[in-house]
Protein backbone atom coordinates (compact mmCIF):
# COMPACT_ATOMS: atom_id res chain seq x y z
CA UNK A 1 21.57 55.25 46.53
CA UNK A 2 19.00 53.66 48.21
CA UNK A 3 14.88 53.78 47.90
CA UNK A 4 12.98 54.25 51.58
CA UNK A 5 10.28 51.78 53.08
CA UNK A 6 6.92 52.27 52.44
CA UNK A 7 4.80 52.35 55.26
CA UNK A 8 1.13 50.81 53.94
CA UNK A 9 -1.87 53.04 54.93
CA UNK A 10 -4.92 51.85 56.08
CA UNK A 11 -7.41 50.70 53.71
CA UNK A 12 -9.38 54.07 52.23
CA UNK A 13 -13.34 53.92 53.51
CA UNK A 14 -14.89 54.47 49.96
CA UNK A 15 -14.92 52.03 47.26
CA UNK A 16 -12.96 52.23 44.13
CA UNK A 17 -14.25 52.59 41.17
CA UNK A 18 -11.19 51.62 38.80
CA UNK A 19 -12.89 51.66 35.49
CA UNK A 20 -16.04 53.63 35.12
CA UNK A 21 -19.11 50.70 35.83
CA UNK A 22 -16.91 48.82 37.61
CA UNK A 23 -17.17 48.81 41.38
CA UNK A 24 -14.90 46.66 43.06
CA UNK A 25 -17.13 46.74 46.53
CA UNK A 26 -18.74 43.14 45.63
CA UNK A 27 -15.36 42.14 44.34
CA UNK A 28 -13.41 43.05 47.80
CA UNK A 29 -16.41 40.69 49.73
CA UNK A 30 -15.78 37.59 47.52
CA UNK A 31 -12.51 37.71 47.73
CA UNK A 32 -12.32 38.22 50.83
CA UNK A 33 -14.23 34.69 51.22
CA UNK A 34 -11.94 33.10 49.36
CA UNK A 35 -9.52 34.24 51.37
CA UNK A 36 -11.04 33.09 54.57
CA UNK A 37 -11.62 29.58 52.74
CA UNK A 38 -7.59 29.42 51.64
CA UNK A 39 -6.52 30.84 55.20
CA UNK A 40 -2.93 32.46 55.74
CA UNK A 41 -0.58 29.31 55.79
CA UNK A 42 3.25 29.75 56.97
CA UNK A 43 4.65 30.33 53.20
CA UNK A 44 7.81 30.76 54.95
CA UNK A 45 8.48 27.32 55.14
CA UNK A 46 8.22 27.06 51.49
CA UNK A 47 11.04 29.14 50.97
CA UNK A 48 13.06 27.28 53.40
CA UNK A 49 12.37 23.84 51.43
CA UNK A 50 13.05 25.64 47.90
CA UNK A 51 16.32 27.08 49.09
CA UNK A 52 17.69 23.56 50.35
CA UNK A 53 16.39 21.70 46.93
CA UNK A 54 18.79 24.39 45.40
CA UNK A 55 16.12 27.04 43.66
CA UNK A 56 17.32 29.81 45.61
CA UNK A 57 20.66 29.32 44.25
CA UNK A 58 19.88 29.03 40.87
CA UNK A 59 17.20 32.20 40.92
CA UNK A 60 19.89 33.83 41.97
CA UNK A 61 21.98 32.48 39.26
CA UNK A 62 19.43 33.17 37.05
CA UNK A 63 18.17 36.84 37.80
CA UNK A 64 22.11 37.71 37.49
CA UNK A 65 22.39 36.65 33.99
CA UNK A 66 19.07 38.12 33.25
CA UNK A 67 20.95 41.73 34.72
CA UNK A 68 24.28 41.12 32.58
CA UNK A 69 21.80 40.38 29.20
CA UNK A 70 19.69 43.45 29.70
CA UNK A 71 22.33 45.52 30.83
CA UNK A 72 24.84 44.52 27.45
CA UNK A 73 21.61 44.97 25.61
CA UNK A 74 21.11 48.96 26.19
CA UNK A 75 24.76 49.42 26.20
CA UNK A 76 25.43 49.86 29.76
CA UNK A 77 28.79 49.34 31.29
CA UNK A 78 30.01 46.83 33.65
CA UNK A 79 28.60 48.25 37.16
CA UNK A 80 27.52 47.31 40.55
CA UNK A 81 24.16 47.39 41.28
CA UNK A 82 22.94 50.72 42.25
CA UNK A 83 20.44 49.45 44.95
CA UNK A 84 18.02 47.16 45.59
CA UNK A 85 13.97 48.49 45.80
CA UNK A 86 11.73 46.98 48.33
CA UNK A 87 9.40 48.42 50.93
CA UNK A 88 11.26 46.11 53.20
CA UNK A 89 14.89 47.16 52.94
CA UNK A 90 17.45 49.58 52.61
CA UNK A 91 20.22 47.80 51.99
CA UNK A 92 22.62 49.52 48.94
CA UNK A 93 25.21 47.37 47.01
CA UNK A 94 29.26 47.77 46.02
CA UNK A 95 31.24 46.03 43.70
CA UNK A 96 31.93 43.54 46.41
CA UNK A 97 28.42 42.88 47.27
CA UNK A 98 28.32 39.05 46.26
CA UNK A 99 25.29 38.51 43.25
CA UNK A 100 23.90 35.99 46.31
CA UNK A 101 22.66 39.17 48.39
CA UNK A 102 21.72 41.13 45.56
CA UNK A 103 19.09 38.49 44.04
CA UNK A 104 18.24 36.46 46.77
CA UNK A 105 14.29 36.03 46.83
CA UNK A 106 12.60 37.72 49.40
CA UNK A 107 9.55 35.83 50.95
CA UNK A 108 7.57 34.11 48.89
CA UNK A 109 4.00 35.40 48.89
CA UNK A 110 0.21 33.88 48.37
CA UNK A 111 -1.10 36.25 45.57
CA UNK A 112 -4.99 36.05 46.99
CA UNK A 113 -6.94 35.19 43.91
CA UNK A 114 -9.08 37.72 41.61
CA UNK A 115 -12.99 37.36 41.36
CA UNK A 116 -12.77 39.09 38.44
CA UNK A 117 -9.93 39.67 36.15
CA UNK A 118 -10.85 43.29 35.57
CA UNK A 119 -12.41 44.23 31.87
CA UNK A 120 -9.33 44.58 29.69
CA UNK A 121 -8.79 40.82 29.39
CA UNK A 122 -7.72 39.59 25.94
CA UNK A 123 -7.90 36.23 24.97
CA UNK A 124 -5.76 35.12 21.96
CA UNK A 125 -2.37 36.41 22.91
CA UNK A 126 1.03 35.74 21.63
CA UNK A 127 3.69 33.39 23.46
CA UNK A 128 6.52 35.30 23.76
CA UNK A 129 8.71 36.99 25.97
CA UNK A 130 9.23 40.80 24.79
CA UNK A 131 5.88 42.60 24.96
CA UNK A 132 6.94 45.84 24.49
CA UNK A 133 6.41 46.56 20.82
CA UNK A 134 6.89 50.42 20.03
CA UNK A 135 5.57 51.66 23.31
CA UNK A 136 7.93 54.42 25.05
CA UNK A 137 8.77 54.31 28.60
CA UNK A 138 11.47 52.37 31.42
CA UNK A 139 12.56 48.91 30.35
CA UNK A 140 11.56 46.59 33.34
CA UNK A 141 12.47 42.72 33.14
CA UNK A 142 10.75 40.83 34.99
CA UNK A 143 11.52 37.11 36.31
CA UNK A 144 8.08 35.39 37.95
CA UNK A 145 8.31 32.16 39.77
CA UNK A 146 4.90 30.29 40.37
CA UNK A 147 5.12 27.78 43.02
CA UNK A 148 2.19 25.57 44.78
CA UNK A 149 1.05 26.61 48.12
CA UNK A 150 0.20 22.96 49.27
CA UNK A 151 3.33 21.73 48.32
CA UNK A 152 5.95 24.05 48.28
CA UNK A 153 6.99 23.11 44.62
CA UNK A 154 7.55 24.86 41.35
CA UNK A 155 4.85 24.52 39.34
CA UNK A 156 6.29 23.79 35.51
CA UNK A 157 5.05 23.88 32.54
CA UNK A 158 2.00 26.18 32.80
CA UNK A 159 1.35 29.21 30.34
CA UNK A 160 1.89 32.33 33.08
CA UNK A 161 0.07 35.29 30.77
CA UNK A 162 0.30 39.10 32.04
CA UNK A 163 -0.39 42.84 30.68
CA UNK A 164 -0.67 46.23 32.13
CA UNK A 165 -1.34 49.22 30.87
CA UNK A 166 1.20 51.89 28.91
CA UNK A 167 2.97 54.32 30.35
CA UNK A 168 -0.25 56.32 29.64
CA UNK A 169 -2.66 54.57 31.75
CA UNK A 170 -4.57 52.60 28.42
CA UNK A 171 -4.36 48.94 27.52
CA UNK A 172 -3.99 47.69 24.35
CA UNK A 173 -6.74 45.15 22.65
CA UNK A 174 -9.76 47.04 24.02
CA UNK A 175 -11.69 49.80 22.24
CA UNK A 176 -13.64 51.49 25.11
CA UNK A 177 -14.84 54.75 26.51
CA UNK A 178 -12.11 56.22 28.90
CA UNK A 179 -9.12 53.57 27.29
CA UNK A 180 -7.05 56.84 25.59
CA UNK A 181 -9.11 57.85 22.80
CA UNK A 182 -11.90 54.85 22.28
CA UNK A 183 -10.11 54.45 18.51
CA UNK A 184 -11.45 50.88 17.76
CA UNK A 185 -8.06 50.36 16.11
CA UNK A 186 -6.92 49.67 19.42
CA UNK A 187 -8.68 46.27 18.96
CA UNK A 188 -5.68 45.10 16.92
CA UNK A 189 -3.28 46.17 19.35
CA UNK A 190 -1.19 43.57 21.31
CA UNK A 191 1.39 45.70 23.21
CA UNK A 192 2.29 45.03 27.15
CA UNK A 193 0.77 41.26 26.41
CA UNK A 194 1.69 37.61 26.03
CA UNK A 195 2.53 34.30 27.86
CA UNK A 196 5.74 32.46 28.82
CA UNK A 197 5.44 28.61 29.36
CA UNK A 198 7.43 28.03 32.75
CA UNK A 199 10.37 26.06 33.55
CA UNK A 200 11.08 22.91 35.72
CA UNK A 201 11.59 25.85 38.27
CA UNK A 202 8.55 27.29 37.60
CA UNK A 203 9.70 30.54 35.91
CA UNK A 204 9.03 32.64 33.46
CA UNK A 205 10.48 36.01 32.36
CA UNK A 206 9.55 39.05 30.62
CA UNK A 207 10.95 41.93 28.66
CA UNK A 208 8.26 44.89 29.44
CA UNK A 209 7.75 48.58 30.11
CA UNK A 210 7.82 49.59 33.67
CA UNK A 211 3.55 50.17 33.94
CA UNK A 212 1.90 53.57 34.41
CA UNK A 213 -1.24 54.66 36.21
CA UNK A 214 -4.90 55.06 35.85
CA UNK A 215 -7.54 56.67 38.01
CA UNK A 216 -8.88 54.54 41.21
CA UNK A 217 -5.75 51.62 41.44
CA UNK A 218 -2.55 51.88 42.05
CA UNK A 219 0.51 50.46 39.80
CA UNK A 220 -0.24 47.05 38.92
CA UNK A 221 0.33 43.80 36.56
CA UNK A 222 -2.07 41.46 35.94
CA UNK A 223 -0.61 37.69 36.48
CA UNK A 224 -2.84 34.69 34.88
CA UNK A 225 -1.87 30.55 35.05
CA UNK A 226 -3.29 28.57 32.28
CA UNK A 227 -2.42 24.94 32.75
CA UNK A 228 -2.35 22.92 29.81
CA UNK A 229 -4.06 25.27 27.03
CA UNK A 230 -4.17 24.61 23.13
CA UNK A 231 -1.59 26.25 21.59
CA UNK A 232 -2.11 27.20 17.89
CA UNK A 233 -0.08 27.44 15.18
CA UNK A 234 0.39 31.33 15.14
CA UNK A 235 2.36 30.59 18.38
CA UNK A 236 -0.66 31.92 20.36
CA UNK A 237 -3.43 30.33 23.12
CA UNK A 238 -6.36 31.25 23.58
CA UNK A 239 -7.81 30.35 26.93
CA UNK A 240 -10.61 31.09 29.17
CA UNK A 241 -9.90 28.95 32.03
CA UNK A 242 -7.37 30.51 34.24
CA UNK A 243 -5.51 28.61 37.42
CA UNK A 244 -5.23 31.56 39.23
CA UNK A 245 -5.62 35.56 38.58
CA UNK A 246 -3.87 38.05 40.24
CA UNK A 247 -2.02 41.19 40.50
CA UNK A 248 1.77 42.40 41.45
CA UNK A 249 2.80 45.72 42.28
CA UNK A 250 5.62 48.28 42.85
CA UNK A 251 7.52 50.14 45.64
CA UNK A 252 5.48 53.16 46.14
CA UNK A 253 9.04 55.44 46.16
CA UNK A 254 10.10 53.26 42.63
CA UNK A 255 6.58 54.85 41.39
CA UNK A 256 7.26 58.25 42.37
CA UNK A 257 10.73 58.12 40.39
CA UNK A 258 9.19 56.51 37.63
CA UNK A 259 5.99 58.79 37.09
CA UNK A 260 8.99 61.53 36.88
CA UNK A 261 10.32 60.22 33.40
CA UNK A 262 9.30 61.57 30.00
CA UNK A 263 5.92 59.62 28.40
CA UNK A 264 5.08 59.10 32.39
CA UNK A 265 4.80 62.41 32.76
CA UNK A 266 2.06 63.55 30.81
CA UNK A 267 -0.30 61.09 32.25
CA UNK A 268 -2.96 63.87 33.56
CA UNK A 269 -4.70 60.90 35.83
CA UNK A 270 -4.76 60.86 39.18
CA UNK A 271 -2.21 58.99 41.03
CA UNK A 272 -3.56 55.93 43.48
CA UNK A 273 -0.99 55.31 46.46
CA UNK A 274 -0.25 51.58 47.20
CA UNK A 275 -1.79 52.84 50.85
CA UNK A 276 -5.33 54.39 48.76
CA UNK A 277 -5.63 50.89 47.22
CA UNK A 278 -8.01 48.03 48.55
CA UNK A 279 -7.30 45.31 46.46
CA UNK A 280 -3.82 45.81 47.40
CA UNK A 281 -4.77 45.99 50.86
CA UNK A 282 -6.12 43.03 51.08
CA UNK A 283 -3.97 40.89 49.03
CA UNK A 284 -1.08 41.97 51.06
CA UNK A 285 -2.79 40.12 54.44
CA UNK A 286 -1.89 36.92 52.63
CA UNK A 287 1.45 37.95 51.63
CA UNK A 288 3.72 40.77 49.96
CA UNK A 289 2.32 41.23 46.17
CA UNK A 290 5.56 43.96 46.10
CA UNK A 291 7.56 42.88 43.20
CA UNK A 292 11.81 43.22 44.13
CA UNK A 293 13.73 45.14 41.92
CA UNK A 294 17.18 46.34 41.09
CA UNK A 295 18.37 49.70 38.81
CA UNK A 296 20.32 48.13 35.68
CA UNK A 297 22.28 51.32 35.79
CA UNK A 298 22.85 54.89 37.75
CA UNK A 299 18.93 56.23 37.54
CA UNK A 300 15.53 54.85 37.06
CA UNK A 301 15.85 55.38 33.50
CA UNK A 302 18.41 52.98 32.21
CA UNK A 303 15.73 50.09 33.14
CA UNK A 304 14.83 47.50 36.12
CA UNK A 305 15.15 44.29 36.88
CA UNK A 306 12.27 42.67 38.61
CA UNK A 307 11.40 39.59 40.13
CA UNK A 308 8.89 38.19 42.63
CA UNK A 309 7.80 34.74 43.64
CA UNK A 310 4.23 33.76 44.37
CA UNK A 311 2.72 30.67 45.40
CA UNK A 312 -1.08 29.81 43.87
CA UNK A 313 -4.17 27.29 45.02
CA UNK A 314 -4.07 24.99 42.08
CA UNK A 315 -7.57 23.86 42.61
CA UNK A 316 -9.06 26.90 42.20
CA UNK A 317 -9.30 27.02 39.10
CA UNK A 318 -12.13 28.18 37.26
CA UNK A 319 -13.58 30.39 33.37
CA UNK A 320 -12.39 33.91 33.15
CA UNK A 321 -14.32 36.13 30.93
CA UNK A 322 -12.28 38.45 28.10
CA UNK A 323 -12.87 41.77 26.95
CA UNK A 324 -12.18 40.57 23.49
CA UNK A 325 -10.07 37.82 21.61
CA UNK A 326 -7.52 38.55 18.97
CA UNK A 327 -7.57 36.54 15.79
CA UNK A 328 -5.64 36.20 12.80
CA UNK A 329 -8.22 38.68 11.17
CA UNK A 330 -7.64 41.17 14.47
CA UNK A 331 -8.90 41.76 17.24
CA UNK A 332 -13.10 41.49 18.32
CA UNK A 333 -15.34 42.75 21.19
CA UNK A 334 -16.91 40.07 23.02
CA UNK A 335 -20.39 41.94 24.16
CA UNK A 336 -20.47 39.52 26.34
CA UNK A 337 -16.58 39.95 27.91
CA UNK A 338 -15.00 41.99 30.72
CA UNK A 339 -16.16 44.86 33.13
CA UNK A 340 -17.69 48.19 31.86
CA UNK A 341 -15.52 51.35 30.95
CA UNK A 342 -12.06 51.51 31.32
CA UNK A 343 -9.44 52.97 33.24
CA UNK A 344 -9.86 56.79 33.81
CA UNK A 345 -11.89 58.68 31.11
CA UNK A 346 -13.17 61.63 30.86
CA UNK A 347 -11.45 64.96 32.70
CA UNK A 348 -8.39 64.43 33.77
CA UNK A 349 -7.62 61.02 30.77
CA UNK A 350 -4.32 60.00 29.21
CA UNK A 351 -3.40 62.06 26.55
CA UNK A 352 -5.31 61.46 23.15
CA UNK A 353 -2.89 58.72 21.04
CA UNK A 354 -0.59 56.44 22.32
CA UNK A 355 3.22 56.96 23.22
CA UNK A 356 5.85 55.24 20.30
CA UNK A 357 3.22 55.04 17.21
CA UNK A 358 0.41 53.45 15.89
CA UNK A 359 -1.14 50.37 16.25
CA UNK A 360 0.29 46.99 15.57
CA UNK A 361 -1.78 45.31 12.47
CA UNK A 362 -2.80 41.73 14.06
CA UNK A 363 -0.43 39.76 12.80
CA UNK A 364 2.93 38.51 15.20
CA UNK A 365 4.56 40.91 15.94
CA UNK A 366 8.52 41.61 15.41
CA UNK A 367 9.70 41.35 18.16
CA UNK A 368 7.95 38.33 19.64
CA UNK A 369 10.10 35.78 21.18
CA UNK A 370 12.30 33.45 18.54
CA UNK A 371 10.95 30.50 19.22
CA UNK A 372 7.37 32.10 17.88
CA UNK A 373 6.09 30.38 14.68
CA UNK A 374 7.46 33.25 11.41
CA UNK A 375 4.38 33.54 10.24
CA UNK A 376 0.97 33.74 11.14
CA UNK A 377 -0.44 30.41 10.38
CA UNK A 378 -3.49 30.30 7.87
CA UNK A 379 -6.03 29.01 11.20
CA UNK A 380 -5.56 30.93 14.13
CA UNK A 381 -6.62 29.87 17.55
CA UNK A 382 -10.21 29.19 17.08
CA UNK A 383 -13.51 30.02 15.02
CA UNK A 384 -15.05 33.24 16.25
CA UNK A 385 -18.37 32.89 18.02
């Protein structure tokens, strides 16, 4: 088995609107100047000098124990590797296919920066590596590696912070017109969020849900670097001053596959292509935002391994604006925070509710990573203003 290249389209001639208020026509310009300020620098050669300081070797060491301890952890058998995704190859894999050709990294990429970090940011979330919660859908891991464009090192030691949407199309932690239903319980939610500290390699992984879709963008994590934030005692930071904000996406044939599987399925959205997307567009003249990926069994639905490296502008760092921030109380609007609307809304939404139960309460959740504080500590992150 074996998934096809994607061919990108050209970039589509209206703007998208990917929440409702929220056109992304200004946003395309400035990044766009921010591009032209960073320029496209050979980010070749930074894969070259982390492969002969030995980080190629131990991703690859890495990302194979990562397969073996998701694999015994849904009860799959000892297997190959059913094939590799990537718009960029069709290689398929045997028993005999040494782990050093399954894993190795790919190029590494320039993820062009974010002038806005779209209106479902949350501040306030939890440190931890599974962020799935009760949500339904295909387990994806993910393995990130954040390196410095100037100087081709790891960057370790920074809080890398993502979230997506459900399988559904809605985000959890924002209450908003078009976001499922609007129930303001989904203030409290945390699913599909948290943060990883990197290592000396300057990686961090993730258990999570393989994304779905809303109206106007195509299939998409948010990626966010804090360096050096105030962790509190409940084992969460909140931060508004962000490194570097971006996005990673999928093969578009992975998508199709995926968008076939129960929950995914009854997403009533339209579907944005990779090729119908202009953030994508652009971002990928800087790089290849496509995150790598290997089945951890026979079909899409026994889960995914994925992993991508990017390379970030340190200097450019600068104050984000969130949605809303969660405290130890719950979770609060910031009038103040994020875009208008959210995603879809209106004909056509995600179902009413929200696949695998109701909301989580506020406080840590179960499944948050071990090292997490047990309890939430009597002062959470910071006093509400």
């Amino acid at each position: 088995m074996h998934l096809s290249s994607l061919l990108l389209g050209a970039i589509a001639a209206t703007a998208v609107s990917a929440h409702p208020g929220h056109d992304i026509r200004a946003e395309l310009a400035e990044r766009q100047a921010i591009l032209d300020l960073v320029g496209r620098s050979d980010y070749g050669r930074c894969a070259d000098k982390l492969k002969a300081r030995g980080v190629e070797a131990r991703a690859v060491a890495r990302r194979e124990e990562l397969a073996k301890k998701m694999m015994k952890k849904r009860n799959l058998n000892a297997r190959s590797i059913y094939a590799r995704g990537t718009h960029q190859s069709n290689a398929t894999f045997t028993l005999q296919t040494p782990a050093s050709e399954i894993f190795a990294s790919t190029d590494f990429c320039f993820l062009s920066p974010e002038v806005t970090e779209g209106p479902y940011y949350v501040a306030g979330e939890y440190i931890r590596e599974d962020i799935t919660e009760d949500q339904a859908g295909v387990d994806l891991a993910l393995d990130l590696q954040v390196y410095d464009v100037e100087t081709c090192e790891p960057v370790p030691n920074v809080y890398l912070e993502i979230w997506h949407c459900n399988s559904t199309g809605v985000y959890s932690g924002v209450s908003a017109s078009g976001n499922g239903n609007g129930d303001a319980a989904n203030l409290n939610a945390t699913f599909l969020r948290g943060l990883q500290q990197t290592d000396a390699d300057g990686i961090a992984q993730f258990e999570t849900l393989f994304p779905g879709h809303y109206t106007g963008r195509a299939t998409h994590i948010h990626v966010m670097v804090h360096v050096d934030p105030t962790v509190f005692p409940n084992n969460t930071i909140r931060s508004t001053t962000a490194s570097h904000v971006g996005q990673v996406y999928f093969d578009q044939d992975l998508i199709t596959e995926v968008e076939a599987e129960p929950v995914y399925n009854t997403n009533t959205q339209t579907l944005t292509l990779n090729s119908e997307d202009m953030l994508l567009q652009q971002g990928s003249k800087v790089g290849d935002p496509i995150v790598n990926y290997v089945y951890l069994g026979s079909t899409v639905s026994e889960g995914l391994l994925g992993w991508i490296g990017f390379g970030i502008n340190t200097t450019l760092a600068r104050t984000v604006s969130a949605a809303a921030t969660l405290y130890e109380s719950g979770g609060v609007a910031n009038s103040n925070g994020g875009g208008a609307g959210g995603p879809g809304g209106g004909a056509g939404g995600p179902p009413s509710g929200f696949p695998g139960g109701g909301f989580p309460t506020g406080v840590r959740p179960t499944n948050a990573s071990s090292s997490a504080a047990a309890t939430v500590a009597p002062a959470c992150n910071a006093e509400k203003n």
